[in-house]
C-alpha atoms as a PDB file:
ATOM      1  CA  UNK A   1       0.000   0.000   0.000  1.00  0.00           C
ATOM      2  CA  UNK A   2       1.376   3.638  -1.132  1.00  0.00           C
ATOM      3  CA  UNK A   3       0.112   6.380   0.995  1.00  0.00           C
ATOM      4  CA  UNK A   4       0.347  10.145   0.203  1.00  0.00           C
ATOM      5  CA  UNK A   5       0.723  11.937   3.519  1.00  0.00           C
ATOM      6  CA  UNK A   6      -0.384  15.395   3.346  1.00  0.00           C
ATOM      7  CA  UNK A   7      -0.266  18.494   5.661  1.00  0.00           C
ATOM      8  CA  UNK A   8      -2.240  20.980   3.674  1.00  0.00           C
ATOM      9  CA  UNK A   9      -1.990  24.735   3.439  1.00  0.00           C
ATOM     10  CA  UNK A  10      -2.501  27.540   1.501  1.00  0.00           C
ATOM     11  CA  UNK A  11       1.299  28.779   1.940  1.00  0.00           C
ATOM     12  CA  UNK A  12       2.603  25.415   2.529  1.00  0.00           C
ATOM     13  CA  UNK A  13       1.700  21.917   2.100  1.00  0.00           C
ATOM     14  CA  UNK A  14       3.923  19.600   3.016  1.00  0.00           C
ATOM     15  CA  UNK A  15       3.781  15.937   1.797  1.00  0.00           C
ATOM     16  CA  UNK A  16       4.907  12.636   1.868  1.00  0.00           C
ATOM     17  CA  UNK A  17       5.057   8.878   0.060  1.00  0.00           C
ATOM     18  CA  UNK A  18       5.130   6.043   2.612  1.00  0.00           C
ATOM     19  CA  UNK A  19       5.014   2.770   1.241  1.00  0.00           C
ATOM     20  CA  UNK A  20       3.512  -0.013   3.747  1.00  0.00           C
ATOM     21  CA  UNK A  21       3.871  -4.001   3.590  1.00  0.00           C
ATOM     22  CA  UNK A  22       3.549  -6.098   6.087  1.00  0.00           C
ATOM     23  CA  UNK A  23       5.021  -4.540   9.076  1.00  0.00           C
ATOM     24  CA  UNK A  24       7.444  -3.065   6.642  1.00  0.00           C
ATOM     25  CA  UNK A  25       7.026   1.053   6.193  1.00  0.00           C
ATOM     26  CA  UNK A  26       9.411   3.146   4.628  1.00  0.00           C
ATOM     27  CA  UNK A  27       9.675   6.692   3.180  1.00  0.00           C
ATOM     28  CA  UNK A  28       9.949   7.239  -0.301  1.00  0.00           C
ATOM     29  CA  UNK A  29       9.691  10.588  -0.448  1.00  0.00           C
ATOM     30  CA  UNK A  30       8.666  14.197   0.912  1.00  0.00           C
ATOM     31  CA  UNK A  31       9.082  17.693   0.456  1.00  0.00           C
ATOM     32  CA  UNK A  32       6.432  20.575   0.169  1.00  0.00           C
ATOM     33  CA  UNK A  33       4.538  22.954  -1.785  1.00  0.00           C
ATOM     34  CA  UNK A  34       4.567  26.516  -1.890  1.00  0.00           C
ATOM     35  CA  UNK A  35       2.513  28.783  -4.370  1.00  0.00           C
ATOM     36  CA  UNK A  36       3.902  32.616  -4.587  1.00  0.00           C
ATOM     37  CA  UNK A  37       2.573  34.147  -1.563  1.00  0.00           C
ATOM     38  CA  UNK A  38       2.161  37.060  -4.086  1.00  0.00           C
ATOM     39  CA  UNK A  39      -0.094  35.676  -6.408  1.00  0.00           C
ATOM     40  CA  UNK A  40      -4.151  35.559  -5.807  1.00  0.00           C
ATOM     41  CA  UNK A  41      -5.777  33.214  -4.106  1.00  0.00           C
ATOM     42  CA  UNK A  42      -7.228  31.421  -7.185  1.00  0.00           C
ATOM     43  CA  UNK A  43      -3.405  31.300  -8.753  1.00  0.00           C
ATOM     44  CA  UNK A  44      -2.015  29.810  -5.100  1.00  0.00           C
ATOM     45  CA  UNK A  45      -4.955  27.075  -5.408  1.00  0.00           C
ATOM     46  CA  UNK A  46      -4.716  25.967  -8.949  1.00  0.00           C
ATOM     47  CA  UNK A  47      -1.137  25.984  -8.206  1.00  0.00           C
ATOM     48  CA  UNK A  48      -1.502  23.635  -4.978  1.00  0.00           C
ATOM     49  CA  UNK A  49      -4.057  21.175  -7.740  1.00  0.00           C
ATOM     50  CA  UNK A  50      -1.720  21.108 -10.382  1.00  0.00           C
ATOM     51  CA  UNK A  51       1.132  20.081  -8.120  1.00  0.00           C
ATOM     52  CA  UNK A  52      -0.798  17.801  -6.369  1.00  0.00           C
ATOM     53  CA  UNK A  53      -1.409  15.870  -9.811  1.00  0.00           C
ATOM     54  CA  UNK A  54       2.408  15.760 -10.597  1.00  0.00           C
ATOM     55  CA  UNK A  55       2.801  14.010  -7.485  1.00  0.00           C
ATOM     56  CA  UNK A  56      -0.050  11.487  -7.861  1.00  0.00           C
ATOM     57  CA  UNK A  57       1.049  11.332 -11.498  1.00  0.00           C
ATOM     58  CA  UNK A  58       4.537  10.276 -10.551  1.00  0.00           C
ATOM     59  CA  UNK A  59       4.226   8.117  -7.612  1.00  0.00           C
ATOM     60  CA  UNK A  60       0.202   6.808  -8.133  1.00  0.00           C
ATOM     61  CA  UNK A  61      -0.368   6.138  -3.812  1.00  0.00           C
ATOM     62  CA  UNK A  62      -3.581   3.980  -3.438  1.00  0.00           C
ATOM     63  CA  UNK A  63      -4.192   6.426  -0.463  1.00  0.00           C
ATOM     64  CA  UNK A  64      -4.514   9.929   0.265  1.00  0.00           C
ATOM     65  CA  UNK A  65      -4.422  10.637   4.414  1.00  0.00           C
ATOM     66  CA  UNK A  66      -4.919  14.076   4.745  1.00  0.00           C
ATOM     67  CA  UNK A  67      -5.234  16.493   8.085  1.00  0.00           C
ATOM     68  CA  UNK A  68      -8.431  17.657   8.535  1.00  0.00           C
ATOM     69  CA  UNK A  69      -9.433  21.266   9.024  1.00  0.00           C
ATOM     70  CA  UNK A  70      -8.722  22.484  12.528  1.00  0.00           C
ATOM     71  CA  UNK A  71     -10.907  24.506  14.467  1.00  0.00           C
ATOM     72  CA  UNK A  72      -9.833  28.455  14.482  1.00  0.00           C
ATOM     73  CA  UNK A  73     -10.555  31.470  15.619  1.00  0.00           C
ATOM     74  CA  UNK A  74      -9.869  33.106  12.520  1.00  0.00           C
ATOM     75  CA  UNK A  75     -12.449  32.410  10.261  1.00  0.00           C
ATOM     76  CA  UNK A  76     -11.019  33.256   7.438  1.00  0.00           C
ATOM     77  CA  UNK A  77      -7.829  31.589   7.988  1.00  0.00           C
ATOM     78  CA  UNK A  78     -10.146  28.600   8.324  1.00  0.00           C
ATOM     79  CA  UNK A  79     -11.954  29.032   5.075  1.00  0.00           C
ATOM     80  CA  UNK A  80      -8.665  29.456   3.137  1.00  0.00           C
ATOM     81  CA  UNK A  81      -7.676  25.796   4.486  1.00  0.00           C
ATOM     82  CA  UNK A  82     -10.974  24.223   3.863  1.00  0.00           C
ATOM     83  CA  UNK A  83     -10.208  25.698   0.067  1.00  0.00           C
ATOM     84  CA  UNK A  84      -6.779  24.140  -0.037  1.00  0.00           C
ATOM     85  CA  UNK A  85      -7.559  21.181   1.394  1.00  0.00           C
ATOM     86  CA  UNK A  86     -10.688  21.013  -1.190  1.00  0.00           C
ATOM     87  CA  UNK A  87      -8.227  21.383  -3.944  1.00  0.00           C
ATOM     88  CA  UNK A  88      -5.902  18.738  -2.399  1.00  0.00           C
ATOM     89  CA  UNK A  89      -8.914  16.176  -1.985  1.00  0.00           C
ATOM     90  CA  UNK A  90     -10.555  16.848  -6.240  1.00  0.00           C
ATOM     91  CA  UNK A  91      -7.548  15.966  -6.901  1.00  0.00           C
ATOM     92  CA  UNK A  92      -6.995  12.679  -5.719  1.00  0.00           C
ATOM     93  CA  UNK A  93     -10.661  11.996  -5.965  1.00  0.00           C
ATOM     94  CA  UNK A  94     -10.180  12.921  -9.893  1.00  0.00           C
ATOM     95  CA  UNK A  95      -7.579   9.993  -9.496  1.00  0.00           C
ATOM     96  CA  UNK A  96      -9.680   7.555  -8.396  1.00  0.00           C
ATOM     97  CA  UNK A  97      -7.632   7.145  -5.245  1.00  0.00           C
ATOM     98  CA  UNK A  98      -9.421   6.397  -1.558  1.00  0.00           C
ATOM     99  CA  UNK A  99      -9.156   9.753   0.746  1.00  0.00           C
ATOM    100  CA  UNK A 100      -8.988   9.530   5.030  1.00  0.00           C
ATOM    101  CA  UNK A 101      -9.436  12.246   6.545  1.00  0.00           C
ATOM    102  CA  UNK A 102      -7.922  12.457  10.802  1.00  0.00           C
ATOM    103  CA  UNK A 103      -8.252  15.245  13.030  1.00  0.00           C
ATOM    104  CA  UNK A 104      -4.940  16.918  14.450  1.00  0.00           C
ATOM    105  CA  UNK A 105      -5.407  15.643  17.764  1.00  0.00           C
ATOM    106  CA  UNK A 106      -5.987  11.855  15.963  1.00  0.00           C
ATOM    107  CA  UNK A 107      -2.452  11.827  13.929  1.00  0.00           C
ATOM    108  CA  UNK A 108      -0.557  13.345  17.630  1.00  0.00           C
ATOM    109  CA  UNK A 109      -2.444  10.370  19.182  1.00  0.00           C
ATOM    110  CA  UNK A 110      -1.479   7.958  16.411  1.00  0.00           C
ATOM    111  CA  UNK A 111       2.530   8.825  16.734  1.00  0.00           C
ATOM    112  CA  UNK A 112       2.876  10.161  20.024  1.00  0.00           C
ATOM    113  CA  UNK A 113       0.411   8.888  22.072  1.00  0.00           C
ATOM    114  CA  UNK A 114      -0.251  12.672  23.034  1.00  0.00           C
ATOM    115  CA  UNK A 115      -2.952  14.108  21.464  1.00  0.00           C
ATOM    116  CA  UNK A 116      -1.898  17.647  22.831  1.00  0.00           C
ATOM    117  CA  UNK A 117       1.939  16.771  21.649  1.00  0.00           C
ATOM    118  CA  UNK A 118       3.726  19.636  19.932  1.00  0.00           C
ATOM    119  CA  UNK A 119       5.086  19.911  16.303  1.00  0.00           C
ATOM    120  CA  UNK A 120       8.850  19.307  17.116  1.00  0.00           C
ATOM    121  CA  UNK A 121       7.060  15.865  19.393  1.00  0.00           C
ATOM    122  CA  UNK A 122       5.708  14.896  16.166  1.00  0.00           C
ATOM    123  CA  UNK A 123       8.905  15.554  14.175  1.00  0.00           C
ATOM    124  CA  UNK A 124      10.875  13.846  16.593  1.00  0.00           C
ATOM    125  CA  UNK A 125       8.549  10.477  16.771  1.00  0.00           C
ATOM    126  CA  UNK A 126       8.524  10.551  12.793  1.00  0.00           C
ATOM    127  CA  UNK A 127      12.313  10.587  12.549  1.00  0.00           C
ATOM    128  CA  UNK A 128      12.460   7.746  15.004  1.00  0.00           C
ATOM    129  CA  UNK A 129       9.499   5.596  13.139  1.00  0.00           C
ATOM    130  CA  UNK A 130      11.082   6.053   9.779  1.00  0.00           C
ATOM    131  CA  UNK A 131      14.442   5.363  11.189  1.00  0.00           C
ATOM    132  CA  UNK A 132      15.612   9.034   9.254  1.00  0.00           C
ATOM    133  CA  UNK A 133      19.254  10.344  10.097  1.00  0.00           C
ATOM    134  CA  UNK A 134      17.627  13.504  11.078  1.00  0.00           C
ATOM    135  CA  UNK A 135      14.511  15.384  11.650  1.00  0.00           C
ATOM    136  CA  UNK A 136      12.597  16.667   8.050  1.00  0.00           C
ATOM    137  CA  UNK A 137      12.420  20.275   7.411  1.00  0.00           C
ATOM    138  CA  UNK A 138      10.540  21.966   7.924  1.00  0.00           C
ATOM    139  CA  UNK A 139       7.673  21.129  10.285  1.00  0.00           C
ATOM    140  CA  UNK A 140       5.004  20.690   7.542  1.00  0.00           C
ATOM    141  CA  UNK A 141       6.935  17.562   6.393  1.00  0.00           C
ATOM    142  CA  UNK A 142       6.605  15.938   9.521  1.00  0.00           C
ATOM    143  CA  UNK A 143       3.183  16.493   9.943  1.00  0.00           C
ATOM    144  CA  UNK A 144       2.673  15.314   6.511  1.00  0.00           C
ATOM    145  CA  UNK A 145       4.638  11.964   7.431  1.00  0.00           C
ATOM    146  CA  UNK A 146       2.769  11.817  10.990  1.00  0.00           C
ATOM    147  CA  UNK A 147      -0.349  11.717   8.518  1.00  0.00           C
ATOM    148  CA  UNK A 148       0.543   8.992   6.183  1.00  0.00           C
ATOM    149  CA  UNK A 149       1.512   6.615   9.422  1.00  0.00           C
ATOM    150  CA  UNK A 150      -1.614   7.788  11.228  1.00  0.00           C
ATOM    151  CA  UNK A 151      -3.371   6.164   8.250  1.00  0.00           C
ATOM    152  CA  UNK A 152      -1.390   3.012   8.234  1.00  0.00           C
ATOM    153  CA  UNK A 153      -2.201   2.477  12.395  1.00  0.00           C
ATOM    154  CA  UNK A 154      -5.754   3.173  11.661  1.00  0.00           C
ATOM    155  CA  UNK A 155      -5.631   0.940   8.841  1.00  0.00           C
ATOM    156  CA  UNK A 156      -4.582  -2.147  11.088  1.00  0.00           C
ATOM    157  CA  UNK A 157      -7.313  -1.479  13.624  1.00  0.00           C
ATOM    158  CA  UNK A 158     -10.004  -1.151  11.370  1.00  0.00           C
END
């Protein structure tokens, strides 16, 4: 099974390809996406779509785990996720691929056992999980590879 991990965001997304067999997982690949931070808001999520495609294009994951939307006081920040995150999930729904989505609090659970845990927590249990040399930069890669293993723990309870 190929997951795509994704931490989404509308000025980055960070991502990652775990690959999971057995009680075998290893990491492929990661990095993230950034759209201009100058362009509009339209450019930023067409750019964030057409990206995502390359990536399903070049690695085709059976899987997309994604972070849901959380819960802000800024309502607009929170309606420029849900967008992002909207573009994110056509995409991979456009590739016929199944989508999971897990709260925040879930994927800290899931790799920490801390549901309150803090980014550098997660980064730090990722690195260890994925037996990495060091800790992914930046922070939006971890969470995107906290994502992908969230899905592959869920995956063995369900």
């Amino acid at each position: 099974m190929r997951i795509l991990g994704v931490d989404p965001g509308i000025s980055i997304t960070g991502f990652s390809i775990i690959d999971s067999k057995k009680n075998r997982t290893s990491l492929l690949a990661y990095g993230t996406i950034r759209p201009k931070s100058k362009d509009s808001l339209p450019k930023r999520l067409n750019y964030l779509f057409e990206e995502v495609n390359k990536i399903l294009d070049q690695f085709s994951p059976d899987v997309l785990a994604i972070e849901d939307a959380f819960y802000s006081n800024n309502v607009k920040s929170a309606m420029i996720l849900g967008q992002a995150r909207g573009c994110i999930i056509l995409a991979a729904s456009q590739a016929d691929i199944l989508i999971y989505e897990f709260a925040p609090r879930k994927v800290k659970m899931s790799v920490c056992g801390n549901g309150a845990a803090s980014k550098e927590q997660v980064s730090y249990m990722v690195t260890k999980i994925l037996k990495l040399e060091k800790a992914p930069k930046p922070l939006d890669v971890s969470d995107a590879m906290a994502v992908g293993l969230c899905y592959i723990n869920q995956s063995r309870i369900l």
